[in-house]
Each structure stands twice: as C-alpha cells, then as structure tokens.
Protein backbone atom coordinates (compact mmCIF):
# COMPACT_ATOMS: atom_id res chain seq x y z
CA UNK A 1 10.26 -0.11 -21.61
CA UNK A 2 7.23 -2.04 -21.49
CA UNK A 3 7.13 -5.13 -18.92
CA UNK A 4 5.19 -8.49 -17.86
CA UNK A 5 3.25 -8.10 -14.85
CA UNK A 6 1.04 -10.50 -12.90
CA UNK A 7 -1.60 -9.93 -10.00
CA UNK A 8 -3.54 -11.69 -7.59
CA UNK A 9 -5.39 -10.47 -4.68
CA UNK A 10 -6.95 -12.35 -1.65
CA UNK A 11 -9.71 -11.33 1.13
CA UNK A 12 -8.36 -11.65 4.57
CA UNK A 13 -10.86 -11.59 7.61
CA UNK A 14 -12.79 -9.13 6.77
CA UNK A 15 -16.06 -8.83 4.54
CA UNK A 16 -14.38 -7.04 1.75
CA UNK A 17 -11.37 -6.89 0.55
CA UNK A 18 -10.27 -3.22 0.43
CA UNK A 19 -6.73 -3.69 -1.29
CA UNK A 20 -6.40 -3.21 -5.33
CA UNK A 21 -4.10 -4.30 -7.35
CA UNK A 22 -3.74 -2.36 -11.47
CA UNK A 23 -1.26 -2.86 -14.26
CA UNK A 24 -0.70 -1.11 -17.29
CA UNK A 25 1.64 -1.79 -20.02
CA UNK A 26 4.39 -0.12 -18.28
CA UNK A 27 3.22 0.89 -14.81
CA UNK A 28 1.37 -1.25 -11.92
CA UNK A 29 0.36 0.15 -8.32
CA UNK A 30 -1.36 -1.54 -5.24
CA UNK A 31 -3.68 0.68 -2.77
CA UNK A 32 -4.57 -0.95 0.50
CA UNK A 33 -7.36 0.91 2.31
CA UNK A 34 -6.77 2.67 5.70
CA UNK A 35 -9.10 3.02 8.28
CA UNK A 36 -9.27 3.54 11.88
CA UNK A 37 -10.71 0.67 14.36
CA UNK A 38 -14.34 0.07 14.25
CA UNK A 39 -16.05 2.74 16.31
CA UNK A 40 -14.41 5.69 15.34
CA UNK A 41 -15.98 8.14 13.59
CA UNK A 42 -14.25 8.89 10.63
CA UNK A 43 -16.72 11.93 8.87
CA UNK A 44 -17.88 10.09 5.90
CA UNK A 45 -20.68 7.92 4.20
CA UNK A 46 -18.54 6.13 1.66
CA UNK A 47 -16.46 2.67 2.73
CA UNK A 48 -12.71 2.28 2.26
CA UNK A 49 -13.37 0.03 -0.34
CA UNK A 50 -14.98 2.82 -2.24
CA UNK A 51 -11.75 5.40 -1.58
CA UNK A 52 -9.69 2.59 -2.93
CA UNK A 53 -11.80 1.76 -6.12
CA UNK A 54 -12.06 5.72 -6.92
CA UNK A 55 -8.28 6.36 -5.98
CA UNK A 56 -7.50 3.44 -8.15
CA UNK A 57 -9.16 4.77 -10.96
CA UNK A 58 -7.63 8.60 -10.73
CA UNK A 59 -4.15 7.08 -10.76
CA UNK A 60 -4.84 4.65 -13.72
CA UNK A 61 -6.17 7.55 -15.58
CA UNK A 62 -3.48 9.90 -15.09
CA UNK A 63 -0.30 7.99 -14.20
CA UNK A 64 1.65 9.41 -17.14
CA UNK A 65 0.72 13.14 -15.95
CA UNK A 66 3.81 14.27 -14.64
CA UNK A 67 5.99 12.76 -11.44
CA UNK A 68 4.62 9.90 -9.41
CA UNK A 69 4.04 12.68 -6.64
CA UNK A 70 2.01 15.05 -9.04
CA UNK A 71 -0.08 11.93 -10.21
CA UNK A 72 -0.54 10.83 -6.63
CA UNK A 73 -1.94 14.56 -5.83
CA UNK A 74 -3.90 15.31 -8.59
CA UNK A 75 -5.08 11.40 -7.96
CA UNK A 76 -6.14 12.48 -4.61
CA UNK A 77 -7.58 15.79 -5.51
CA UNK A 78 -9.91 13.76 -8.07
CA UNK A 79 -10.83 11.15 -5.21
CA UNK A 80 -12.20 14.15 -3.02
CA UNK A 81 -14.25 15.78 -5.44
CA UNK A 82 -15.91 12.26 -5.91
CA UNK A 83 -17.23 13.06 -2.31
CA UNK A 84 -20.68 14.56 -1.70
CA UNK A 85 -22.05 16.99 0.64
CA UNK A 86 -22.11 14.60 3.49
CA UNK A 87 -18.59 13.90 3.72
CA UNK A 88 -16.36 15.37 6.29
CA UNK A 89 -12.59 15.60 4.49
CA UNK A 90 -11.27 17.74 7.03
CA UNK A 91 -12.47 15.00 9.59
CA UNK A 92 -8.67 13.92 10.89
CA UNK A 93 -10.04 10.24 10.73
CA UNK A 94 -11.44 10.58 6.95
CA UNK A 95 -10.55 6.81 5.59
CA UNK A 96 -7.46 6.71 2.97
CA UNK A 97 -5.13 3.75 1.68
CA UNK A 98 -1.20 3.38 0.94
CA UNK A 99 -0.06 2.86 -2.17
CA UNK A 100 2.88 1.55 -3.53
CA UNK A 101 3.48 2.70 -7.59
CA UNK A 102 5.90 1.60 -10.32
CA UNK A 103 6.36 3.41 -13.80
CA UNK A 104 8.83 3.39 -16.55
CA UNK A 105 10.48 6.26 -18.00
CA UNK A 106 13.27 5.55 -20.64
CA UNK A 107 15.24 3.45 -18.67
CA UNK A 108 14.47 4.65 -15.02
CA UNK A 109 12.31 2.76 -12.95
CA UNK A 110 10.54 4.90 -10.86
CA UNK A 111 9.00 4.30 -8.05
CA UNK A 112 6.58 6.16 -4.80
CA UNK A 113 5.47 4.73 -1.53
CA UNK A 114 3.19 6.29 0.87
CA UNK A 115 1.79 3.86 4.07
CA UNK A 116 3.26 0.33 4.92
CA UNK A 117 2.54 -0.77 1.39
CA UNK A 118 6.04 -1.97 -0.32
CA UNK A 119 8.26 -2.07 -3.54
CA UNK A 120 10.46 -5.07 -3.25
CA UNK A 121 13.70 -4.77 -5.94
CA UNK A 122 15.84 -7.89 -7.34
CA UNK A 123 19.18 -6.92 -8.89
CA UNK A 124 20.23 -8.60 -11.68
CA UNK A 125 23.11 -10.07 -9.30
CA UNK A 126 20.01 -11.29 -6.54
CA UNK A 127 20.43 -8.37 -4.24
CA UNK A 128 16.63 -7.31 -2.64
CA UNK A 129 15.84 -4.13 -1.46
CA UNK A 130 12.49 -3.07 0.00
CA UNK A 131 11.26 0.42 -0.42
CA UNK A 132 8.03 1.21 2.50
CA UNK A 133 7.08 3.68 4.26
CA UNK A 134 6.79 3.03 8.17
CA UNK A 135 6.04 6.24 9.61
CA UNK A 136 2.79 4.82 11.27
CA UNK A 137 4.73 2.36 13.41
CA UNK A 138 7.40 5.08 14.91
CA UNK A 139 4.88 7.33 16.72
CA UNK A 140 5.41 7.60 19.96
CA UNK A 141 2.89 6.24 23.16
CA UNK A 142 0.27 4.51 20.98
CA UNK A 143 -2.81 3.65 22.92
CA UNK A 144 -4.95 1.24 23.86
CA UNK A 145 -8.28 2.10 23.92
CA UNK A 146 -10.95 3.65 21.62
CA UNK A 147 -10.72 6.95 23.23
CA UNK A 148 -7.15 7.02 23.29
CA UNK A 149 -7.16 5.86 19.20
CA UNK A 150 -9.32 9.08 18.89
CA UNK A 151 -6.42 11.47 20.15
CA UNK A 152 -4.26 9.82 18.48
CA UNK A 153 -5.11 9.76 15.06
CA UNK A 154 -6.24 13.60 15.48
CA UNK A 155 -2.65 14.69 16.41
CA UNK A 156 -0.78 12.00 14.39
CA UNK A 157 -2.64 11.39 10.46
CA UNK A 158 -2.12 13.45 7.72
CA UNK A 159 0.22 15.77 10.07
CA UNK A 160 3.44 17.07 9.98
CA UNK A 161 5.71 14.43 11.83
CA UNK A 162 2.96 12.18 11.91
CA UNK A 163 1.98 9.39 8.75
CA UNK A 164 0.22 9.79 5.78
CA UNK A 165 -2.21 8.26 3.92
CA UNK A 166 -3.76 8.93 0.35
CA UNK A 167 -7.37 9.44 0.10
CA UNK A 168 -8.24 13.14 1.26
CA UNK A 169 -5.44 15.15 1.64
CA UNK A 170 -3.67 15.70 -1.65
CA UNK A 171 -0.75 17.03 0.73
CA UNK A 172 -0.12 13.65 1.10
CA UNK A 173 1.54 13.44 -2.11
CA UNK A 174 4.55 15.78 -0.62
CA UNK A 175 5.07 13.38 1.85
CA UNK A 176 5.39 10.29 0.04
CA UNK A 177 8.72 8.51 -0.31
CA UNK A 178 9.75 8.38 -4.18
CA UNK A 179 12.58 7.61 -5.99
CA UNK A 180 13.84 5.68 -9.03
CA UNK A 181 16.99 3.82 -10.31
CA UNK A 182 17.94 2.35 -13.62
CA UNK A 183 15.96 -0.85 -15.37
CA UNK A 184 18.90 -2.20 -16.56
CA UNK A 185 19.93 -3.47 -12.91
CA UNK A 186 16.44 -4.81 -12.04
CA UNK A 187 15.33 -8.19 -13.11
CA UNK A 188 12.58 -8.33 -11.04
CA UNK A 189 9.89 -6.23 -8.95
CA UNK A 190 7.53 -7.03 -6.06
CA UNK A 191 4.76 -4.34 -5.41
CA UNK A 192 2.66 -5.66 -2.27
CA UNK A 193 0.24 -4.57 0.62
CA UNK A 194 1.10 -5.13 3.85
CA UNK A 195 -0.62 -8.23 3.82
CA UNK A 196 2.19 -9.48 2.21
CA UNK A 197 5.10 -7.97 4.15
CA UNK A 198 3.88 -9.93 7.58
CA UNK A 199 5.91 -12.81 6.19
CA UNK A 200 8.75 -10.98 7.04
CA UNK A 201 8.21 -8.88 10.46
CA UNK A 202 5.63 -11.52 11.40
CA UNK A 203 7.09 -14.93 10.26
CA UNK A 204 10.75 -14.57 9.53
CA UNK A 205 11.14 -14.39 6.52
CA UNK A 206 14.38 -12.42 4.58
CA UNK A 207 13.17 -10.78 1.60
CA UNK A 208 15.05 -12.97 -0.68
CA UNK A 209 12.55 -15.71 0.76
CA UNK A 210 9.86 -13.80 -0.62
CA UNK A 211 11.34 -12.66 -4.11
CA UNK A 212 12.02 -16.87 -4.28
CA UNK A 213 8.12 -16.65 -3.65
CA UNK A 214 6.98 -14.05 -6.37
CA UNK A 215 9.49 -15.51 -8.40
CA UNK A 216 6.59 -18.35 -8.62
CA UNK A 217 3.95 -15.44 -9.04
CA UNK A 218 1.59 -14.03 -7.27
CA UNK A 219 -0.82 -16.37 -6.17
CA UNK A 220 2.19 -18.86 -4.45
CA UNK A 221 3.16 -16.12 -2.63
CA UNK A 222 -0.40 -14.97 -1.48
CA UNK A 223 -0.61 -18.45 -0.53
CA UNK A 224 2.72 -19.01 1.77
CA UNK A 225 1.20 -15.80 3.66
CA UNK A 226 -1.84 -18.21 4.25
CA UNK A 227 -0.03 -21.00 5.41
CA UNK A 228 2.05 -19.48 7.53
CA UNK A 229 -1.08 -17.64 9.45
CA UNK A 230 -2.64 -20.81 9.96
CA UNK A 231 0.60 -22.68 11.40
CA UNK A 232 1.25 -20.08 13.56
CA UNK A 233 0.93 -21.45 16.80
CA UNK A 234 -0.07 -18.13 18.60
CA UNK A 235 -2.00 -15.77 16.55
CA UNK A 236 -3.64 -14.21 19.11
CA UNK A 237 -0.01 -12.28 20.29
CA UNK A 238 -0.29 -9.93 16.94
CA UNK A 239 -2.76 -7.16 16.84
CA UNK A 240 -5.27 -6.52 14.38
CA UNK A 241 -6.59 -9.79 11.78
CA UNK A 242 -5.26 -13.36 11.42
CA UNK A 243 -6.14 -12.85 7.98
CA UNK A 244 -5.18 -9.55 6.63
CA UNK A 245 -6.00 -8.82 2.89
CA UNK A 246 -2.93 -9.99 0.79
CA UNK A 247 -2.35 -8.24 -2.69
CA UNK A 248 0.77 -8.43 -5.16
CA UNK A 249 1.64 -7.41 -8.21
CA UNK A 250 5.21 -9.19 -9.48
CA UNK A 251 6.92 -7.76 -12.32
CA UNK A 252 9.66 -9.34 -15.01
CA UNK A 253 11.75 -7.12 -16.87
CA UNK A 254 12.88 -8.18 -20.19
C-alpha cells in the first residue's frame, strides 16, 4: 500500500535544527537528535545534527531490509562506522536521536519507536492512540546540576533499565518499542518529535486536538505548537527551550 504523506519541520531556540523528517512512497520516519546539556562531554567531534543527517540516511537506504528493528540496527551500525578515529562511541554520553518509523507491508502498518518521539493513530471510527517511548522520564532521582547530569547519564543511557537512544549503540534497536496493526482500520497517521507532543503534556491538549491539527497538515500544527509557547503565560516553569524544534510528518491512507 502506497500512501500520501506531508512534512514540515521548524527550528526551535536553538541554532540548528537537529530533528529530520523523510518519506518514501510507503514509509516516513522522524529522528530528533539527543544530546546531553551543554558542558558535558559527550566523546565526539561530530554535532547531533550530523548523527541525525547520517542516521537519516542509513534508514532511508535500507528501510525495506528486514524488520523495523533490524533496519534500525544495521541503521545504527552504518552511522558508527561514519565516525573517525577521534570519536569516543563507548563514551556513555556519545550524542544519538529518537526516532519514530512507519512502513507498509501488505496490509500491516508497522510501526517502531525508540526516545520520546511519537506515532499518533486515527481509526477509521476517530479513535487516537499514541505510540512513544518514555523511558527517559521514569528514572528515578534526576539531578540538578552538571555534575550530577554526568552520573546520571553514565548509569542510565544506553543501559539496561535505563533509555535508549539511536546513534551509537546498535543494541538500541532491541530495545525499541515496535509493533504493527492492520491499514484497513487507520485513516490517518501522525509521526512527530517531541516538539510536537508538548501540546499535550505541556498545554492540554487530548490527542484528538492534535489529529484535528494534522488533519490540516503539518505546518498548522507546527504552528499551534508556536502559538501556544508564546501565550503561555509562564514559560519559565518548564525545563529545557521555549522553543523546542517541532517536526511532523502526517500521513492519509487511501
């Protein structure tokens, strides 16, 4: 089953914007790079931007190479060996993304999460479902200082009973969620970055509210993410950017 799919992408804060959004005739993923706080060493030369383009690029070029977790690994694998000399991939810090993928296979719709990126689903009846991967946000104790980040990220990333992120540790891959369910009961498919999601444990909103959104496209929903960071009345309470980088990819099933 092939499918209509639409993108759009937006810089937050930041300099760059480290998500990515791709779309193939009957695929689409979005990667949103991962990276601890500014200060912390993370063992390598490249940015996160740079992870994200060359994981990007593995997964477009293999997607149809077995399941969504052997492209994801072999995906990873490829992203490391991109790496030179310089770079540290054993470094517990060593930058990564989440990544949220969609393919078609007769009339399955499968689907892999790994990291707070999400794959929203409308039924055919209206019913939305959100498939993420929140692992990151139910460790226990997290600090509050650089030192403390340190620790934390050394016991916690890419560990058993810890979170996982794609980038160096093909592992990863094992640990992603993944799933799939029949076509014939979607009408509709939301693959975002975080960015995205803060409508909901940020602003309120159901996910209905933002399938009524993508059901607009991408850029209106992008753009109710905007205005409701700049009417918030206390940004200041929420850690990390007013502006995060907001990707989505919204697909139509025939």
């Amino acid at each position: 089953m092939t499918f209509a799919a639409d993108s759009h992408s937006e810089t937050g804060s930041g300099e760059e914007n480290q998500d990515l959004a791709l779309t193939g005739p009957d695929w689409a993923l979005v990667l949103d790079g991962a990276n601890p706080p500014a200060g912390v060493d993370v063992g390598c030369v490249h940015g996160v931007a740079w992870i994200v383009g060359r994981l990007g690029a593995h997964l477009h070029d293999r997607i149809r190479e077995g399941s969504l977790r052997d492209v994801l690994r072999s995906a990873i694998r490829a992203t490391a060996a991109d790496h030179g000399p310089a770079c540290d991939l054993a470094h517990p810090r060593s930058p990564g993304a989440t990544a949220a993928v969609v393919r078609m296979n007769g009339d399955q719709a499968e689907w892999l999460v790994v990291g707070d990126a999400a794959i929203l689903f409308e039924s055919t009846g209206g019913d939305v479902t959100m498939e993420t991967d929140n692992r990151m946000y139910e460790l226990p104790d997290p600090p509050d200082t650089v030192e403390g980040i340190r620790a934390y990220i050394d016991r916690y990333r890419n560990k058993p009973g810890g979170a996982w992120f794609a980038g160096a540790v093909p592992e990863a891959a094992d640990h992603a969620y993944a799933g799939s369910r029949p076509a014939a009961g979607v009408r509709r498919i939301l693959l975002c970055s975080n960015g995205i999601t803060r409508l909901t444990y940020r602003f309120g909103y159901g996910l209905p509210e933002l399938m009524a959104f993508a059901a607009q496209g991408p850029k209106p929903l992008v753009q109710a993410v905007r205005a409701a960071e700049l009417d918030d009345p206390d940004p200041d309470r929420w850690s990390g950017k007013r502006h995060d980088d907001a990707t989505a990819v919204v697909i139509d099933l025939p």
